[in-house]
C-alpha atoms as a PDB file:
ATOM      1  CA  UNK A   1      85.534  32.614  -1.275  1.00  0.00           C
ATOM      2  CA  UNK A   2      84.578  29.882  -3.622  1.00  0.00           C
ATOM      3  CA  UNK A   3      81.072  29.103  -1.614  1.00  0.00           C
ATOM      4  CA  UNK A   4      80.126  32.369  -3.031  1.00  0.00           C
ATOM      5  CA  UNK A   5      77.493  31.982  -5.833  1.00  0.00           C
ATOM      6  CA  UNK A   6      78.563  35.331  -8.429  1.00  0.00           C
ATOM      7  CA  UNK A   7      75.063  34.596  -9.633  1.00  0.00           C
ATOM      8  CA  UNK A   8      73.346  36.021  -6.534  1.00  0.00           C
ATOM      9  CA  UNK A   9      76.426  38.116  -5.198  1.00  0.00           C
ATOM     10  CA  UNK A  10      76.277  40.228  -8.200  1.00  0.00           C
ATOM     11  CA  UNK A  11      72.647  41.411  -7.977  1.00  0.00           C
ATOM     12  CA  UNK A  12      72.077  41.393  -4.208  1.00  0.00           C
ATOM     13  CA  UNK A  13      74.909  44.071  -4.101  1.00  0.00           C
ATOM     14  CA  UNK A  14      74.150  46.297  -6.941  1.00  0.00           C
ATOM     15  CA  UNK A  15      70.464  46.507  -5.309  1.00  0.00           C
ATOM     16  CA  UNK A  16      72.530  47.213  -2.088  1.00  0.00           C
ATOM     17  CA  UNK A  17      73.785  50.295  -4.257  1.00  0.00           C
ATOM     18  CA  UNK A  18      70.697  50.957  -6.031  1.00  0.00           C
ATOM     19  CA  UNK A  19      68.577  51.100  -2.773  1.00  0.00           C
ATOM     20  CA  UNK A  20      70.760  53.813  -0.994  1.00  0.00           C
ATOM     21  CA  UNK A  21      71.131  56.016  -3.930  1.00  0.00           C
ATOM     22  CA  UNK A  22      66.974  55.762  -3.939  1.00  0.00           C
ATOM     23  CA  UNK A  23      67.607  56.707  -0.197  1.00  0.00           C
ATOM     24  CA  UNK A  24      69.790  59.909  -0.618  1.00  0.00           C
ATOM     25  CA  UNK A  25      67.529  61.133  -3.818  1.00  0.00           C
ATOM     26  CA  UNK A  26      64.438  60.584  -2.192  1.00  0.00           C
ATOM     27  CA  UNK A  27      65.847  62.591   1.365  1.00  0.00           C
ATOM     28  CA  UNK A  28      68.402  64.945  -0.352  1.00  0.00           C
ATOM     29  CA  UNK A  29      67.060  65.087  -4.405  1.00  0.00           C
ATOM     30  CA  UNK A  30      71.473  64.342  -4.346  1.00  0.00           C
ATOM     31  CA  UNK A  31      73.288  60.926  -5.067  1.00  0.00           C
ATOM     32  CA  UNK A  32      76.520  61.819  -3.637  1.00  0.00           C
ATOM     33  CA  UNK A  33      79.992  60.644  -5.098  1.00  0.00           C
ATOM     34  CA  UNK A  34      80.762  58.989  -1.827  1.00  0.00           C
ATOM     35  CA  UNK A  35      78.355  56.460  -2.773  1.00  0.00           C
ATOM     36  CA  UNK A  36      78.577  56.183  -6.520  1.00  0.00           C
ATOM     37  CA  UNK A  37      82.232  56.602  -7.328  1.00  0.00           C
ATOM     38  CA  UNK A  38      83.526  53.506  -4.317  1.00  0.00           C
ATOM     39  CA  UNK A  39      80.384  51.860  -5.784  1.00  0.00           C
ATOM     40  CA  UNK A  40      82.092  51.249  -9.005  1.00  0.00           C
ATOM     41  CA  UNK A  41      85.381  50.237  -7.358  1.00  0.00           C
ATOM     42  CA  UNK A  42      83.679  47.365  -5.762  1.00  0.00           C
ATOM     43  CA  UNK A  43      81.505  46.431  -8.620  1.00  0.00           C
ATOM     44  CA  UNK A  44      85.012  45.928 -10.315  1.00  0.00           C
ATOM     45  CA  UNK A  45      87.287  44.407  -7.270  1.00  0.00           C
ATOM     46  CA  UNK A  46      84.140  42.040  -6.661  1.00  0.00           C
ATOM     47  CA  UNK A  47      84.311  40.703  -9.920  1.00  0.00           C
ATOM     48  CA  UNK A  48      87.593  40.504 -10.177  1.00  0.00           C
ATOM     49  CA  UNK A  49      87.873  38.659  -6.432  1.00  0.00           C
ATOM     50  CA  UNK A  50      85.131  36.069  -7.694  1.00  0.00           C
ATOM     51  CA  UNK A  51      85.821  36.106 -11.754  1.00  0.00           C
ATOM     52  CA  UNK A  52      89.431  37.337 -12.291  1.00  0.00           C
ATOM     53  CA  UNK A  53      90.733  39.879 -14.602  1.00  0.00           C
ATOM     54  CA  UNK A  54      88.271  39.241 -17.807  1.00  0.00           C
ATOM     55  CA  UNK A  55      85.241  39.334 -15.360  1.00  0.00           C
ATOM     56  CA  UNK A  56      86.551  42.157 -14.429  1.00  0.00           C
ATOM     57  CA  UNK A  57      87.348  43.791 -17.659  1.00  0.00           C
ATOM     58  CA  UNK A  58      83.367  42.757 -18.842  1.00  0.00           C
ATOM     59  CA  UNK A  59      82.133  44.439 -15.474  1.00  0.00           C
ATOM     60  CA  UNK A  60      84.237  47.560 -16.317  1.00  0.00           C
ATOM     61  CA  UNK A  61      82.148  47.368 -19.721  1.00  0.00           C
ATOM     62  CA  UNK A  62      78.589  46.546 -18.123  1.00  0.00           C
ATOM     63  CA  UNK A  63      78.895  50.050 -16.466  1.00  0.00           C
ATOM     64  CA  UNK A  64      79.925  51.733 -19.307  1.00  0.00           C
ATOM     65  CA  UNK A  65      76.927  50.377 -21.325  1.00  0.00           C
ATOM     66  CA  UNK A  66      74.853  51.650 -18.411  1.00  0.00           C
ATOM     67  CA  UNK A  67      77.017  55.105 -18.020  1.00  0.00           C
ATOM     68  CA  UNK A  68      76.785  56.035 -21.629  1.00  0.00           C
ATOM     69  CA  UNK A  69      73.361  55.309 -22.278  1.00  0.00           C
ATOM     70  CA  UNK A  70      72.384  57.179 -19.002  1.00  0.00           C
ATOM     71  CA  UNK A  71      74.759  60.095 -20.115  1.00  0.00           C
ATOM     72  CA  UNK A  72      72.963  60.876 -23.526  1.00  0.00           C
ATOM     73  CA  UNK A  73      69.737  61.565 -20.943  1.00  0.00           C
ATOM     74  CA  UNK A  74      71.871  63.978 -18.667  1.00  0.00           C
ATOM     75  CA  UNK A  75      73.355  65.900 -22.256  1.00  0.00           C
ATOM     76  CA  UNK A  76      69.621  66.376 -23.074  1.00  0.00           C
ATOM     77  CA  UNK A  77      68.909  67.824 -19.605  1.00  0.00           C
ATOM     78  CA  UNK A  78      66.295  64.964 -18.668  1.00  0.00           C
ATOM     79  CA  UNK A  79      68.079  63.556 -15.317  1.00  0.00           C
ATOM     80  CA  UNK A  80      71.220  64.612 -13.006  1.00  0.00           C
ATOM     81  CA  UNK A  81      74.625  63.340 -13.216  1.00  0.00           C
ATOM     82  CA  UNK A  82      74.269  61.441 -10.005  1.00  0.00           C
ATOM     83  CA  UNK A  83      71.500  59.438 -11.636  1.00  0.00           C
ATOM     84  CA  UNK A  84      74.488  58.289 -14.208  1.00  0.00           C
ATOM     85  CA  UNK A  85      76.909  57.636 -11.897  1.00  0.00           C
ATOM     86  CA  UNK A  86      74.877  55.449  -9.780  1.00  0.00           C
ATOM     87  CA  UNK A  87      73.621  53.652 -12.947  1.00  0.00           C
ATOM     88  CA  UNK A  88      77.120  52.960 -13.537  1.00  0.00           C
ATOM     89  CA  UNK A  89      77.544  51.615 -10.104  1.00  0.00           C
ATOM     90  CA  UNK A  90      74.966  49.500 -10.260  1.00  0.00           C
ATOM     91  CA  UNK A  91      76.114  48.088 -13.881  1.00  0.00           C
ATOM     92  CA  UNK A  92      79.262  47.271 -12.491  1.00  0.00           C
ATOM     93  CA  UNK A  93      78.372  45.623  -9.563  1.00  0.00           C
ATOM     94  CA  UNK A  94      75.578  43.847 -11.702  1.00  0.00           C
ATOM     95  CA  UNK A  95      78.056  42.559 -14.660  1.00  0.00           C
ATOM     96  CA  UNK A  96      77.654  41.873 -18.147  1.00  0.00           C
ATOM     97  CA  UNK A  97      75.181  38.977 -18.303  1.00  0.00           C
ATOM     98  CA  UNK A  98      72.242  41.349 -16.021  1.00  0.00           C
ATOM     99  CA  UNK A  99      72.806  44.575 -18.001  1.00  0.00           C
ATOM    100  CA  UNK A 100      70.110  44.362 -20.689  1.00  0.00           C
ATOM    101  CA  UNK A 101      67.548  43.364 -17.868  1.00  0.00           C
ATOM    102  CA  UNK A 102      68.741  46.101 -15.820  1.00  0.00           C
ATOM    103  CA  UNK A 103      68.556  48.957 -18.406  1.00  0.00           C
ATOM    104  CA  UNK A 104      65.215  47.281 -19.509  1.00  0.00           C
ATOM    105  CA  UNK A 105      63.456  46.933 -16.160  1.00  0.00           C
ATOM    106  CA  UNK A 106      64.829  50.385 -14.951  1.00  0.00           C
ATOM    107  CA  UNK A 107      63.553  51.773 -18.095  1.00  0.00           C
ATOM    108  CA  UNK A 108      59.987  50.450 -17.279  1.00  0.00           C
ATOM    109  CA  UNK A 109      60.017  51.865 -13.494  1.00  0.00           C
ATOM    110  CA  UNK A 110      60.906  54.968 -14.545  1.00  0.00           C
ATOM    111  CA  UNK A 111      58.013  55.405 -16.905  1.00  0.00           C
ATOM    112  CA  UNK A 112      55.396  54.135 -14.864  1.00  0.00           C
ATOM    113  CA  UNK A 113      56.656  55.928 -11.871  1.00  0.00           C
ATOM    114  CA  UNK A 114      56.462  58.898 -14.492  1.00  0.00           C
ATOM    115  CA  UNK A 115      52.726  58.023 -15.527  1.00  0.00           C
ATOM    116  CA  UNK A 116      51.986  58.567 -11.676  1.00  0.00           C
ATOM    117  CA  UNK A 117      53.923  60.838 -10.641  1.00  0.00           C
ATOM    118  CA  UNK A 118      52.103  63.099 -13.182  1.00  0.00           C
ATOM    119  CA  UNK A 119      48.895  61.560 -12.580  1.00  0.00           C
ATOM    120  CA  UNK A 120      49.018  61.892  -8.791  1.00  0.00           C
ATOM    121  CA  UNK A 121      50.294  65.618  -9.379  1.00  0.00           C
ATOM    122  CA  UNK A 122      46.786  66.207 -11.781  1.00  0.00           C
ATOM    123  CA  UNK A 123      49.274  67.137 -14.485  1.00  0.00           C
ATOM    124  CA  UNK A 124      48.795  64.169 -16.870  1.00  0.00           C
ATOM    125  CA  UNK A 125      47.767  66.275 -19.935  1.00  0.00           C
ATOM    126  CA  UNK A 126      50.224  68.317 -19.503  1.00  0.00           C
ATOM    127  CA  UNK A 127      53.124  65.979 -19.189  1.00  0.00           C
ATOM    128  CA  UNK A 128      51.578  64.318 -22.630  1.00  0.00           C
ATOM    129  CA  UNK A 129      51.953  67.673 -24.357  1.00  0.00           C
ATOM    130  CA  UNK A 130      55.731  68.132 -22.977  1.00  0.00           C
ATOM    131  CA  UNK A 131      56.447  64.684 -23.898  1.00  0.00           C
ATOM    132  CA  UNK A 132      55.255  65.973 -27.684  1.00  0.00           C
ATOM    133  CA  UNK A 133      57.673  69.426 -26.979  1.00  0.00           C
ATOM    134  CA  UNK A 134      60.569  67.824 -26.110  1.00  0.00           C
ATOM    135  CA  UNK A 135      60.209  65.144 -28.604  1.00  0.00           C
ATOM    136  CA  UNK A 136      60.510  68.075 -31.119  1.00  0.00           C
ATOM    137  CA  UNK A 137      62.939  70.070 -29.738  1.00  0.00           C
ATOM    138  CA  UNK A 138      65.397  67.083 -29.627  1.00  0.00           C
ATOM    139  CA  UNK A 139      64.822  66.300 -33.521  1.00  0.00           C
ATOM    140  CA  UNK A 140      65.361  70.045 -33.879  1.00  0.00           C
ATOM    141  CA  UNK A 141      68.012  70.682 -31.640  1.00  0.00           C
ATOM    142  CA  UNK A 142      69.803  67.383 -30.993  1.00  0.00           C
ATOM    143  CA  UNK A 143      70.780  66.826 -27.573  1.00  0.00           C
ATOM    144  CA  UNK A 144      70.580  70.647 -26.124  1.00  0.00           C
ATOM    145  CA  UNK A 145      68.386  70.993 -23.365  1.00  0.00           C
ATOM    146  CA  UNK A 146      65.351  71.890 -23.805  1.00  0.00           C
ATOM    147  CA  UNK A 147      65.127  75.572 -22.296  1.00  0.00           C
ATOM    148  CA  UNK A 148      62.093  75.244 -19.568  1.00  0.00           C
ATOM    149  CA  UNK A 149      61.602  71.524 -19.968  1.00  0.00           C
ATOM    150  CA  UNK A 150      64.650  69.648 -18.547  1.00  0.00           C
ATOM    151  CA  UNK A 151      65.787  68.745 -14.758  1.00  0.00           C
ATOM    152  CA  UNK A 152      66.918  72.399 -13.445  1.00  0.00           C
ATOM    153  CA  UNK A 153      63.826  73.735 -13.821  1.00  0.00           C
ATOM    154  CA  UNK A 154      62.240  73.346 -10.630  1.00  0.00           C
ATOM    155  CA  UNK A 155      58.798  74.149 -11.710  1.00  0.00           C
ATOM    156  CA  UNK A 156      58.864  70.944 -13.988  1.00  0.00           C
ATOM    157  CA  UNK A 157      57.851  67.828 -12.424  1.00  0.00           C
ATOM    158  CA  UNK A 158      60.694  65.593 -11.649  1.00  0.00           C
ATOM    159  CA  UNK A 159      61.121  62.310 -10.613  1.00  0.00           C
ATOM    160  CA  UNK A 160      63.884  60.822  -8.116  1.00  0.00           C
ATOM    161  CA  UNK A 161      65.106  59.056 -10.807  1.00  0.00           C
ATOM    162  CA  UNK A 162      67.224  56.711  -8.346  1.00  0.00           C
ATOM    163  CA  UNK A 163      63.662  54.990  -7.338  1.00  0.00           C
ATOM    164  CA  UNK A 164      63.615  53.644 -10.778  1.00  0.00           C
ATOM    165  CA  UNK A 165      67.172  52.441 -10.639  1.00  0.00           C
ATOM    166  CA  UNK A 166      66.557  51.034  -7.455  1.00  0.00           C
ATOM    167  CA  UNK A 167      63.314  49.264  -9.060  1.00  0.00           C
ATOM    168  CA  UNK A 168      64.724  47.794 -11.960  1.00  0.00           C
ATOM    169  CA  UNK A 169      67.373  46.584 -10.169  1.00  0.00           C
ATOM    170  CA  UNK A 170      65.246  44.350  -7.547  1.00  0.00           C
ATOM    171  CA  UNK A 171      62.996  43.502 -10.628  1.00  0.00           C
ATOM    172  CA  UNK A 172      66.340  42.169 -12.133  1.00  0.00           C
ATOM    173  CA  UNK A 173      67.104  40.493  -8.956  1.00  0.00           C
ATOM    174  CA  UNK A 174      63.691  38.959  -9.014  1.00  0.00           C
ATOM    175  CA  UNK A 175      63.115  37.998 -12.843  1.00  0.00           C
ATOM    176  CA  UNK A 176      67.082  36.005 -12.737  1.00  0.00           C
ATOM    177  CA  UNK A 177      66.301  34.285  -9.327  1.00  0.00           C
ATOM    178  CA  UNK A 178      64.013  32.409 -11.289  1.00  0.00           C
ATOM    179  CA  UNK A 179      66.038  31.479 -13.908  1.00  0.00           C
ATOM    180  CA  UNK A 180      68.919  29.351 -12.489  1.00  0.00           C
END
């Protein structure tokens, strides 16, 4: 397995990951555990298969980076669980060294998906002043949800937030190609 470069392995399967969790939450508005939850197995047996027990151990790590940072958005009601779990997934089939770009890039998609999604919708003012209510509700509150603004609200405008993932990921993919 040695002609195997982790480099592009790595990245070319956690956008394998991303892009069919942007499939199901596009279809279904789901990401279902039969995707996410094997997804981190094999982020972790591929490392450790190409990288050993430590590569392992940091992959277990790049997913909980991603998972955690992810979760403090699903406490605050501002994406589903499935959107952590497959960010989890995707940090652990990723690895250590791609993380930062990953959150980073993801980060990015998801705001200017957000910018159109609201200006495609005609709701662009209105997304500015809920940006400015939530904003104060979390200093206020902490990480509550925010009682009309936050994902189960159906009325709110909501993004499939696995199109982002799935975005930063073959940015990632992209910007580190380039690089070696």
């Amino acid at each position: 397995m040695s002609h195997l470069q982790p480099e592009w392995v790595y990245p070319t399967a956690a956008l394998a990951c991303a892009f069919a969790g942007a499939g199901f939450d596009v279809h279904s508005r789901r990401i279902p555990n039969f995707l996410t939850l094997p997804g981190i197995l094999f982020g972790l047996l591929l490392h450790f298969a190409l990288g050993g027990w430590r590569q392992m151990g940091l992959a277990a790590l790049a997913g909980l980076i991603c998972g955690v940072l992810f979760l403090i958005f699903w406490l605050a009601g501002g994406m589903g669980a499935g959107d952590v779990k497959l960010i989890t997934a995707v940090g652990a089939i990723a690895g250590l060294p791609l993380v930062g770009y990953l959150l980073i890039l993801t980060a990015i998609a998801g705001g200017v998906m957000a910018v159109g999604l609201a200006l495609w919708r005609g709701r662009f003012k209105e997304t500015i002043r809920n940006v400015g209510a939530l904003a104060l509700h979390h200093r206020m509150e902490g990480l509550a949800p925010h009682p009309q603004l936050n994902v189960a609200n159906a009325r709110t405008l909501r993004l499939p937030y696995a199109l982002a993932v799935a975005a930063g990921t073959a940015t990632t993919l992209f910007l580190t190609a380039f690089q070696r």
